[in-house]
PDB file of N, CA and C in Angstrom:
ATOM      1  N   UNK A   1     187.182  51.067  95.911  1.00  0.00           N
ATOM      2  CA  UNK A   1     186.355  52.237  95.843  1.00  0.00           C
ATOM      3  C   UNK A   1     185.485  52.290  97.102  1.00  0.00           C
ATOM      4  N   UNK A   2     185.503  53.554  97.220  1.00  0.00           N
ATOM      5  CA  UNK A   2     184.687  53.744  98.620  1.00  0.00           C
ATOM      6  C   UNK A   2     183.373  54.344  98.418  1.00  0.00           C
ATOM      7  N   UNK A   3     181.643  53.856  98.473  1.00  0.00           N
ATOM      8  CA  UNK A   3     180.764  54.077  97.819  1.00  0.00           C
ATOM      9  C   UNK A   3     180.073  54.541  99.392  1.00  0.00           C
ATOM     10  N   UNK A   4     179.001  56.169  99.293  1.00  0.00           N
ATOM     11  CA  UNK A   4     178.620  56.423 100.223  1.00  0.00           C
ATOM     12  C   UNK A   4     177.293  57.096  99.521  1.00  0.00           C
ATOM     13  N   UNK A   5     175.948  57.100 100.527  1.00  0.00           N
ATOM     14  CA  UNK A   5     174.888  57.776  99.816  1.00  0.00           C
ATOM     15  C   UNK A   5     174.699  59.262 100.680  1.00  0.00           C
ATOM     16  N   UNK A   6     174.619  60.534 100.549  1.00  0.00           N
ATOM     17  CA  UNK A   6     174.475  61.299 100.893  1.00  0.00           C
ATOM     18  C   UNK A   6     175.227  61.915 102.285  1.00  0.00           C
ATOM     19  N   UNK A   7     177.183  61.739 102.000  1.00  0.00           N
ATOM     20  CA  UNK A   7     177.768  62.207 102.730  1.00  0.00           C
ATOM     21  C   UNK A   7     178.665  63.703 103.017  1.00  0.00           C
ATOM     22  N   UNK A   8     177.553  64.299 102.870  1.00  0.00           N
ATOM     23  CA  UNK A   8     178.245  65.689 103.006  1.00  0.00           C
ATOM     24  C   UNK A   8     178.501  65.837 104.871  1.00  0.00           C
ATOM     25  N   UNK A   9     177.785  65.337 105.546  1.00  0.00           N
ATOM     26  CA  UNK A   9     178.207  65.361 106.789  1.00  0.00           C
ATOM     27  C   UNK A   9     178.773  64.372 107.007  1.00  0.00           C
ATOM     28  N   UNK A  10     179.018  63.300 106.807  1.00  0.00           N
ATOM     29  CA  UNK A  10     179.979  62.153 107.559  1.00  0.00           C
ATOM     30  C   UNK A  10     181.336  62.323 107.016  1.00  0.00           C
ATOM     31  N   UNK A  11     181.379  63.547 105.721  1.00  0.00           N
ATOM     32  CA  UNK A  11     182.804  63.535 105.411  1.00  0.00           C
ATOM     33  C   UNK A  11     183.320  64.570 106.804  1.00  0.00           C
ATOM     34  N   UNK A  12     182.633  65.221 106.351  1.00  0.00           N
ATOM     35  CA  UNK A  12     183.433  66.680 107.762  1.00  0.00           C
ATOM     36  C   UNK A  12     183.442  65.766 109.054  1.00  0.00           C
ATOM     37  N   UNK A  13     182.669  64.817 109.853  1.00  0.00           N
ATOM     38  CA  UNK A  13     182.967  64.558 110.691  1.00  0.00           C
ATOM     39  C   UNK A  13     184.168  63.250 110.657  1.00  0.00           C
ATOM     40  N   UNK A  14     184.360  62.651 109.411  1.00  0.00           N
ATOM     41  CA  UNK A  14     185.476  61.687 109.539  1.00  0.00           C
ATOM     42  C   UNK A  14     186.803  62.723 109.334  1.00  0.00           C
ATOM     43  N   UNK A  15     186.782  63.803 108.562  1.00  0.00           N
ATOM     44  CA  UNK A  15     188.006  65.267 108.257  1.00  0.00           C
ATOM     45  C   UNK A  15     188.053  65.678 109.815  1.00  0.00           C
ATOM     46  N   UNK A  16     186.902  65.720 110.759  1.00  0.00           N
ATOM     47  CA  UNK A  16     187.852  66.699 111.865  1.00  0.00           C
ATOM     48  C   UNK A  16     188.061  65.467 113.226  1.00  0.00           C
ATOM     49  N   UNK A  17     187.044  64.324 112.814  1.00  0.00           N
ATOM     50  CA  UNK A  17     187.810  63.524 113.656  1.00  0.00           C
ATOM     51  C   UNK A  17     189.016  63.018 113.604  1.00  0.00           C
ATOM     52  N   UNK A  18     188.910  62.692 113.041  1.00  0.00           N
ATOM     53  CA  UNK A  18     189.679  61.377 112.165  1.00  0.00           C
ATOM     54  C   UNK A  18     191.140  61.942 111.295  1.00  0.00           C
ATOM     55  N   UNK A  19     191.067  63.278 111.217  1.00  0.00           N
ATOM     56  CA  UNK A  19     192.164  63.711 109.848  1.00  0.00           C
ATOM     57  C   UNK A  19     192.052  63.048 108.861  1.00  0.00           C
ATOM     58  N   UNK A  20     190.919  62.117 108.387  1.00  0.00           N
ATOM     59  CA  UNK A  20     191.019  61.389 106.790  1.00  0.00           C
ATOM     60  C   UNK A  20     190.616  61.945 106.125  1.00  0.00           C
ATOM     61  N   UNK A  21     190.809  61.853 104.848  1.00  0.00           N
ATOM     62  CA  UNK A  21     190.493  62.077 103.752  1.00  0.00           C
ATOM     63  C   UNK A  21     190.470  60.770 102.821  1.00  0.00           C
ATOM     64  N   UNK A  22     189.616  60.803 102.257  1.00  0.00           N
ATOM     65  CA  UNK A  22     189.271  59.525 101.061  1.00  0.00           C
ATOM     66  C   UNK A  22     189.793  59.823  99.601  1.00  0.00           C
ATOM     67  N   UNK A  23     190.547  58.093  98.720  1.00  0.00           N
ATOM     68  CA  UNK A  23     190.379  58.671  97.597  1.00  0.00           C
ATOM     69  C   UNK A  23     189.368  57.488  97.354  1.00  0.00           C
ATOM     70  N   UNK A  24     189.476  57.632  95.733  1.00  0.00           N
ATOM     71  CA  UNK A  24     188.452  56.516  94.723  1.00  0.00           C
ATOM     72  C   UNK A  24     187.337  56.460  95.294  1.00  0.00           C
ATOM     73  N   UNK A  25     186.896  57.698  95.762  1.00  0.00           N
ATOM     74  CA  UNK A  25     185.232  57.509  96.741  1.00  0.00           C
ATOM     75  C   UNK A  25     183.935  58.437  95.693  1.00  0.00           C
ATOM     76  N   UNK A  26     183.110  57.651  96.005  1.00  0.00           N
ATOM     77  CA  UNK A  26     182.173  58.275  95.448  1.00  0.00           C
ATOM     78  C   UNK A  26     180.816  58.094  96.194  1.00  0.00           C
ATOM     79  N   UNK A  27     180.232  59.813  95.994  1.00  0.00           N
ATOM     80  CA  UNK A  27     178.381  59.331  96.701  1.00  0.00           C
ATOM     81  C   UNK A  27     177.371  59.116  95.745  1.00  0.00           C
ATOM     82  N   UNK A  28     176.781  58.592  95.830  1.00  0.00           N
ATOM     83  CA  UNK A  28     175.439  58.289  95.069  1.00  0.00           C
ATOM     84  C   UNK A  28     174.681  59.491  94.712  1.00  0.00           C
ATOM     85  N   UNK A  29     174.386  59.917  96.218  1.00  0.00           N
ATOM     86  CA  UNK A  29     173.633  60.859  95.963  1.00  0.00           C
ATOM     87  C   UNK A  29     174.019  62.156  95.065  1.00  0.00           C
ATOM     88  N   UNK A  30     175.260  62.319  95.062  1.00  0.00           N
ATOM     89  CA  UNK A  30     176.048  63.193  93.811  1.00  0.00           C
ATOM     90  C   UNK A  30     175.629  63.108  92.713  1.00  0.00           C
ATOM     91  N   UNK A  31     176.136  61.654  92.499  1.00  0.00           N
ATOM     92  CA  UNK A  31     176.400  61.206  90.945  1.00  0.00           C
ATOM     93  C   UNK A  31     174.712  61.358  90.472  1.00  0.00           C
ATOM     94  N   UNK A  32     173.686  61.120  90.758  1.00  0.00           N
ATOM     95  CA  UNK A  32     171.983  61.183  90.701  1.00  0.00           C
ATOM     96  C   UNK A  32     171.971  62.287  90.486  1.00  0.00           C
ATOM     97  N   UNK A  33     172.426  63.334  91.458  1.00  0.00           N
ATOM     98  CA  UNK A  33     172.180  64.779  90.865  1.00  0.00           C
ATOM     99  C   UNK A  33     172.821  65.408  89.672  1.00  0.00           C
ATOM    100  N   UNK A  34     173.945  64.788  89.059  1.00  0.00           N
ATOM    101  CA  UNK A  34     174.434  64.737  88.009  1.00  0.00           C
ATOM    102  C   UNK A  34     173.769  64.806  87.232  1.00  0.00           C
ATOM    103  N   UNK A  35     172.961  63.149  87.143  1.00  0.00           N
ATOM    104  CA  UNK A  35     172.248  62.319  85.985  1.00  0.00           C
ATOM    105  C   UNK A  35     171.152  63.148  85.820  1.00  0.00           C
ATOM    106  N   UNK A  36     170.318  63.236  86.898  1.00  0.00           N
ATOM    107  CA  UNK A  36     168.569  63.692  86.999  1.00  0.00           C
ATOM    108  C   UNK A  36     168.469  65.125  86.852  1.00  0.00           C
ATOM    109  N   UNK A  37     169.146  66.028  87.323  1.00  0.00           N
ATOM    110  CA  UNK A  37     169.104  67.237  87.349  1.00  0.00           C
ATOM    111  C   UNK A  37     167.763  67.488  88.148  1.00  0.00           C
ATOM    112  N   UNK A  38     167.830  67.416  89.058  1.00  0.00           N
ATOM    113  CA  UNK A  38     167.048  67.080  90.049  1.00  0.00           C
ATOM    114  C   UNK A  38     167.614  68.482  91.393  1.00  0.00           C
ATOM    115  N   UNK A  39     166.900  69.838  91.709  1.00  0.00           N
ATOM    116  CA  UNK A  39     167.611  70.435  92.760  1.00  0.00           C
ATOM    117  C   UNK A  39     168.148  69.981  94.142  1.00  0.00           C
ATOM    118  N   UNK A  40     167.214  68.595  94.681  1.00  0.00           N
ATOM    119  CA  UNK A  40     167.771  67.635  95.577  1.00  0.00           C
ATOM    120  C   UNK A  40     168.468  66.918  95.660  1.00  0.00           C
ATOM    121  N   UNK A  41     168.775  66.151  96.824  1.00  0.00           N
ATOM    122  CA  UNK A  41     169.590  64.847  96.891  1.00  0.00           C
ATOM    123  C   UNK A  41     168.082  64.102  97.070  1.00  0.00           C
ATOM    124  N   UNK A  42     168.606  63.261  96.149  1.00  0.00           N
ATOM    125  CA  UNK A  42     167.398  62.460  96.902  1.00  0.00           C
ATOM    126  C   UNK A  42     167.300  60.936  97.268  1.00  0.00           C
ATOM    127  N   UNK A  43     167.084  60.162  98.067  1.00  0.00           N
ATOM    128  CA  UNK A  43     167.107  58.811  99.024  1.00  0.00           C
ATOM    129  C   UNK A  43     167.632  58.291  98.174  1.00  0.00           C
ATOM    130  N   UNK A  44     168.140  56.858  99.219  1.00  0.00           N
ATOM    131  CA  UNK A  44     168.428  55.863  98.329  1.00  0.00           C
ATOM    132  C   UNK A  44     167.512  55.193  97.872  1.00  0.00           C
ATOM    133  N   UNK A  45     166.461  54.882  98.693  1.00  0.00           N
ATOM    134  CA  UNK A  45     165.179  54.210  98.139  1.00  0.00           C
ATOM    135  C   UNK A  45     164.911  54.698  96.777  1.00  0.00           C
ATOM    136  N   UNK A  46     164.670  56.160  96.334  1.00  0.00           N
ATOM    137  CA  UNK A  46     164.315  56.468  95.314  1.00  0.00           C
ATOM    138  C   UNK A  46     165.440  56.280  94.084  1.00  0.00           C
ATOM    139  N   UNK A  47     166.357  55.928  95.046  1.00  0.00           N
ATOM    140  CA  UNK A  47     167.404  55.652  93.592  1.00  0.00           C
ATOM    141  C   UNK A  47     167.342  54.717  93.085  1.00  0.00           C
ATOM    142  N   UNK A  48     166.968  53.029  93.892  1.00  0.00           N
ATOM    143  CA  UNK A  48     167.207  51.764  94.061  1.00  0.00           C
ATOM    144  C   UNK A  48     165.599  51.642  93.003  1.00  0.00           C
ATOM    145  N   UNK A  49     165.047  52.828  93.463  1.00  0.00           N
ATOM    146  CA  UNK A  49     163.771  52.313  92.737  1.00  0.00           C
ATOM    147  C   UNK A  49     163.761  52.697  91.030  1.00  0.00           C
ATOM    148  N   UNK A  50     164.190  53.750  90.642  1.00  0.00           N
ATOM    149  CA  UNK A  50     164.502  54.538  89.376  1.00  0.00           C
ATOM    150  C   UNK A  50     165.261  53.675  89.110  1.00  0.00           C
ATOM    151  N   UNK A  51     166.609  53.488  89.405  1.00  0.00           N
ATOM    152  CA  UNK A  51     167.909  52.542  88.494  1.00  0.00           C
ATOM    153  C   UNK A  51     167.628  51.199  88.387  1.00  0.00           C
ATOM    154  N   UNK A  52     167.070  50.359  89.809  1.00  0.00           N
ATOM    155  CA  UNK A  52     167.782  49.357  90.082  1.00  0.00           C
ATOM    156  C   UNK A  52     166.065  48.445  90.055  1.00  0.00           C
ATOM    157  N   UNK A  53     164.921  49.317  89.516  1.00  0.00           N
ATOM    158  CA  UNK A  53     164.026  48.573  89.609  1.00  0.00           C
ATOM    159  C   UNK A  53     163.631  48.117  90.743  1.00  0.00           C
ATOM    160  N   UNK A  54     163.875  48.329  92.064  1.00  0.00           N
ATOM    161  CA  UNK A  54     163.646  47.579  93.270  1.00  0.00           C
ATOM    162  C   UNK A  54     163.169  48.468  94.696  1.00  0.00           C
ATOM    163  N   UNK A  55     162.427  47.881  95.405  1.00  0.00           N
ATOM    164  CA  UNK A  55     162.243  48.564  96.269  1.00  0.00           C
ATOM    165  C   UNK A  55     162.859  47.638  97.822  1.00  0.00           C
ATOM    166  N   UNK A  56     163.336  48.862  98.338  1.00  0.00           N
ATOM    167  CA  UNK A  56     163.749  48.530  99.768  1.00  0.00           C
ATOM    168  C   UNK A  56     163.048  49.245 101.005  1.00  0.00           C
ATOM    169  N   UNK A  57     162.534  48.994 102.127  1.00  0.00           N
ATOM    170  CA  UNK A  57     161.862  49.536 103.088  1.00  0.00           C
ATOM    171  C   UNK A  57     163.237  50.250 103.804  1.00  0.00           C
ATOM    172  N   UNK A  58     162.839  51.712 104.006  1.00  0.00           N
ATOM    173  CA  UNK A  58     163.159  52.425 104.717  1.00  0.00           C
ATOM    174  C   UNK A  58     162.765  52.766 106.381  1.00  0.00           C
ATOM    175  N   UNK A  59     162.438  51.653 107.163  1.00  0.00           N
ATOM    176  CA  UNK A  59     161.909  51.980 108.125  1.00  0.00           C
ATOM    177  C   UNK A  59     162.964  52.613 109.345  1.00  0.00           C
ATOM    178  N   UNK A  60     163.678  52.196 109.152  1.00  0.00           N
ATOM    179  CA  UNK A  60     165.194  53.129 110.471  1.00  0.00           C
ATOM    180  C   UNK A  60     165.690  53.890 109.830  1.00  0.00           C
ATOM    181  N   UNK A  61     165.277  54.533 108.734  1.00  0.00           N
ATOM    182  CA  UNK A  61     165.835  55.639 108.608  1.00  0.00           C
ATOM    183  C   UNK A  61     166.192  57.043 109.170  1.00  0.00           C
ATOM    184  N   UNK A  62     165.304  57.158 109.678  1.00  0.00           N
ATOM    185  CA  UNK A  62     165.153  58.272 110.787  1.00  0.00           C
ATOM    186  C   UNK A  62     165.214  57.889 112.255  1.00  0.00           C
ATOM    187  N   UNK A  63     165.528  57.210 113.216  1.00  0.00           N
ATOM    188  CA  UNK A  63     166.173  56.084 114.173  1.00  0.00           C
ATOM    189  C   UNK A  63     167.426  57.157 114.518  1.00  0.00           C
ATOM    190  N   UNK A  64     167.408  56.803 116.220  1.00  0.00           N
ATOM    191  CA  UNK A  64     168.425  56.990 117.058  1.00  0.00           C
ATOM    192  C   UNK A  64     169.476  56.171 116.675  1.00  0.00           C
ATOM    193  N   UNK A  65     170.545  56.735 115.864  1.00  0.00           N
ATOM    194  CA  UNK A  65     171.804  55.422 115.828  1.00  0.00           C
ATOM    195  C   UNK A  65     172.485  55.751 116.629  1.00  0.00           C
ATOM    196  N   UNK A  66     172.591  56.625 117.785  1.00  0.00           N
ATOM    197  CA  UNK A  66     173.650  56.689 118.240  1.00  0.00           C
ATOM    198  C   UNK A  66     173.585  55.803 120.045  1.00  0.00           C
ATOM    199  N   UNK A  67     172.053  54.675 120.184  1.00  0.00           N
ATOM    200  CA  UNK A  67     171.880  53.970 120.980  1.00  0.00           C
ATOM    201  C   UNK A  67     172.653  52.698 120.631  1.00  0.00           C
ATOM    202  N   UNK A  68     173.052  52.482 121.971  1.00  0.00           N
ATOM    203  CA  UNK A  68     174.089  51.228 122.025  1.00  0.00           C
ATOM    204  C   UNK A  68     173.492  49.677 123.166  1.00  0.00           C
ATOM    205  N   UNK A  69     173.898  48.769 122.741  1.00  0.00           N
ATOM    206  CA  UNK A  69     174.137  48.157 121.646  1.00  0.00           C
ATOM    207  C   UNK A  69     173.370  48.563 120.197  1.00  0.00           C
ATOM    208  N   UNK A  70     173.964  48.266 119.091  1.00  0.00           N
ATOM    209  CA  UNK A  70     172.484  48.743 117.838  1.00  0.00           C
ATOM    210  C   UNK A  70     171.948  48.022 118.041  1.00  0.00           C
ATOM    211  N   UNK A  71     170.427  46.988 118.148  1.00  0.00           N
ATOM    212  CA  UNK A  71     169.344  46.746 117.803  1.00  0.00           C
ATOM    213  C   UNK A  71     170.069  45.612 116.580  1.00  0.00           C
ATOM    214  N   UNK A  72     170.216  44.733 116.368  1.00  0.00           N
ATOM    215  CA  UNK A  72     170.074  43.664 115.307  1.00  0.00           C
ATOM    216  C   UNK A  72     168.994  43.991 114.233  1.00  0.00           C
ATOM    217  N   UNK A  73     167.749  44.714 114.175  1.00  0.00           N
ATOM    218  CA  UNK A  73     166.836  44.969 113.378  1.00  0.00           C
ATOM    219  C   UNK A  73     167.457  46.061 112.341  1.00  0.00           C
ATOM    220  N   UNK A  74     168.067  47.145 113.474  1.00  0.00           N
ATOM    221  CA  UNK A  74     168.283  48.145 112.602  1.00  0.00           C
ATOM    222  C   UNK A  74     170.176  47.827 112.024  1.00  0.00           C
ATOM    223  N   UNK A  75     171.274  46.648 113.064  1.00  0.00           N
ATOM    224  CA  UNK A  75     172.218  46.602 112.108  1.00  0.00           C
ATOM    225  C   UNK A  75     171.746  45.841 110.429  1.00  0.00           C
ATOM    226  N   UNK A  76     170.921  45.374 110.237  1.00  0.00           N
ATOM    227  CA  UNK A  76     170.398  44.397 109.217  1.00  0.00           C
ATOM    228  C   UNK A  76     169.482  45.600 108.547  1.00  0.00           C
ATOM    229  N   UNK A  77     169.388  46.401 108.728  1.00  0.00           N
ATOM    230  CA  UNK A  77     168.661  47.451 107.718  1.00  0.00           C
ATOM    231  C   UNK A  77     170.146  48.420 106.901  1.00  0.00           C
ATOM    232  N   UNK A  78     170.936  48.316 108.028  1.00  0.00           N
ATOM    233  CA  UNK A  78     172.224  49.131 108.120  1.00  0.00           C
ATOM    234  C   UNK A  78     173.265  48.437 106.789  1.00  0.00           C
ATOM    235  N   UNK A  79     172.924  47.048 106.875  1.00  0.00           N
ATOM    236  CA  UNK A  79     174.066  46.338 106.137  1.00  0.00           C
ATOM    237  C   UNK A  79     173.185  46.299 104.945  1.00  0.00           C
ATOM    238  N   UNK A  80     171.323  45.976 105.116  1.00  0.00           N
ATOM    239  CA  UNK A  80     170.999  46.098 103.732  1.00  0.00           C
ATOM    240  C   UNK A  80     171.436  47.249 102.668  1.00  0.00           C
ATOM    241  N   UNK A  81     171.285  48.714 103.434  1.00  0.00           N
ATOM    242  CA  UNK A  81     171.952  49.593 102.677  1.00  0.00           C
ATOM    243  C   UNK A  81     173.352  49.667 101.897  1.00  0.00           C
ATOM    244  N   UNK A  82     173.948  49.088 102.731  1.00  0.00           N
ATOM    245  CA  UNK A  82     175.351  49.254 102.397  1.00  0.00           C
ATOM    246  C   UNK A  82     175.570  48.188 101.014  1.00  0.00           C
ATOM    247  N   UNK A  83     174.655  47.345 101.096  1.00  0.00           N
ATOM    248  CA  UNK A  83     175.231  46.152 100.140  1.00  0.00           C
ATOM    249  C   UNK A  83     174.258  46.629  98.489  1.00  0.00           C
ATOM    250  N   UNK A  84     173.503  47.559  98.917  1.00  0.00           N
ATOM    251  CA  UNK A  84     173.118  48.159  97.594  1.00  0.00           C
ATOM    252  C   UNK A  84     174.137  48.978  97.122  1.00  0.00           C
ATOM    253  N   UNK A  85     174.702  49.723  97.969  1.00  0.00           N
ATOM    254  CA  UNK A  85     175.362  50.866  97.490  1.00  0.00           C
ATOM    255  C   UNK A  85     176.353  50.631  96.047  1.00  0.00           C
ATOM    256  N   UNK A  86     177.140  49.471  96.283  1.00  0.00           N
ATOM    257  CA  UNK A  86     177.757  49.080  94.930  1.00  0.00           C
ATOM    258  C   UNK A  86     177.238  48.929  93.564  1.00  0.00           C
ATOM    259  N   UNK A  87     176.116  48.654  93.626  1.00  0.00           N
ATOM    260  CA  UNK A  87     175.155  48.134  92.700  1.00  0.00           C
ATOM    261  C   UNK A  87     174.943  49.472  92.213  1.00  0.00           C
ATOM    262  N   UNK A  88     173.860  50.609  92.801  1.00  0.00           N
ATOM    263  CA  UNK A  88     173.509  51.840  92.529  1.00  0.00           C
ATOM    264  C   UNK A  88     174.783  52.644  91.992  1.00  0.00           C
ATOM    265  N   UNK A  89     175.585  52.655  92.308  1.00  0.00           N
ATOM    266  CA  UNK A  89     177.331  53.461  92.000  1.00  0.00           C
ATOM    267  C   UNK A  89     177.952  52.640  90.766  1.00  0.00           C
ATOM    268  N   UNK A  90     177.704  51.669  90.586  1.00  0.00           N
ATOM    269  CA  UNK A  90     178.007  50.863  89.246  1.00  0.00           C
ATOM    270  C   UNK A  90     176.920  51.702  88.003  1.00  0.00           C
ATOM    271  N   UNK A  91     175.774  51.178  88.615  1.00  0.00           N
ATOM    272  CA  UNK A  91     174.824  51.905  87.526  1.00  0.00           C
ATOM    273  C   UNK A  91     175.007  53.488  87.038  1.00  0.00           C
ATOM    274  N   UNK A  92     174.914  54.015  88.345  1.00  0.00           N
ATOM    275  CA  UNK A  92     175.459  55.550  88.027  1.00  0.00           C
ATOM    276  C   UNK A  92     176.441  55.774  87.497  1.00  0.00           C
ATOM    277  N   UNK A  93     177.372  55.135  87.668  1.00  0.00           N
ATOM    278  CA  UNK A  93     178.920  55.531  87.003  1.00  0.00           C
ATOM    279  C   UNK A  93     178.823  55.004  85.508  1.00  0.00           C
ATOM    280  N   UNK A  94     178.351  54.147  84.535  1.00  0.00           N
ATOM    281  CA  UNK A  94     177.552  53.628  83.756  1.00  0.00           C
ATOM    282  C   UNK A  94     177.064  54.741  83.061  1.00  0.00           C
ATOM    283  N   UNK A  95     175.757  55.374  83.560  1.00  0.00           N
ATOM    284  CA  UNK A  95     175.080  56.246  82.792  1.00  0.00           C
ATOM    285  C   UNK A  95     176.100  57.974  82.664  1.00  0.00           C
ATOM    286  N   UNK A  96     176.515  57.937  83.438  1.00  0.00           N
ATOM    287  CA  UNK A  96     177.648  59.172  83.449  1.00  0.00           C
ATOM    288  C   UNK A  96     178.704  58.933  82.185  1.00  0.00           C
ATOM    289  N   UNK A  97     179.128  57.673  82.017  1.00  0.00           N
ATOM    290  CA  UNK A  97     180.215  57.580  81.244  1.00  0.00           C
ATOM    291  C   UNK A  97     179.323  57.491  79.315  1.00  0.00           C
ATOM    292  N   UNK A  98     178.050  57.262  79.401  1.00  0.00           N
ATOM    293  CA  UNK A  98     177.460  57.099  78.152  1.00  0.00           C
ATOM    294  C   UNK A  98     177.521  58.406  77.559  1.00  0.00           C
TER     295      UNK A  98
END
């Protein structure tokens, strides 16, 4: 499964780069708007904090990623995200199926 938080733009740019298309994928930020009925998408922080009890610092969130080399500070903020994402998409998929 391919778990992403708020990709309405990284799909179109992996579709016109790339020609991919994903299956077994799911975003977070979807499935939340599902659950919450909520008119936003809203962060992962706020998801991690509602579901998962936990808080994570968002400080590169808003950060130039497209400077090279990345910064070691911000790949390690980069991978913290990513390694929630399973966790949050478990839970969500969970409360969807109740």
């Amino acid at each position: 499964m391919k778990v992403m938080h708020g990709s309405d733009n990284d799909l179109c740019v992996i579709k016109a780069v790339l020609n991919l298309s994903f299956l077994n994928f799911v975003d977070t930020a979807r499935l939340d708007l599902e659950i919450s009925k909520h008119q936003n998408i809203r962060g992962l922080a706020i998801l991690l904090k509602d579901y998962l009890h936990t808080h994570m610092p968002k400080d590169y969130q808003v950060s130039e990623w497209r400077v090279r080399p990345i910064p070691p500070s911000m790949l390690e903020y980069a991978r913290r995200d990513s390694m929630v994402l399973p966790f949050v998409a478990t839970k969500l998929l969970g409360l969807i199926a109740q």
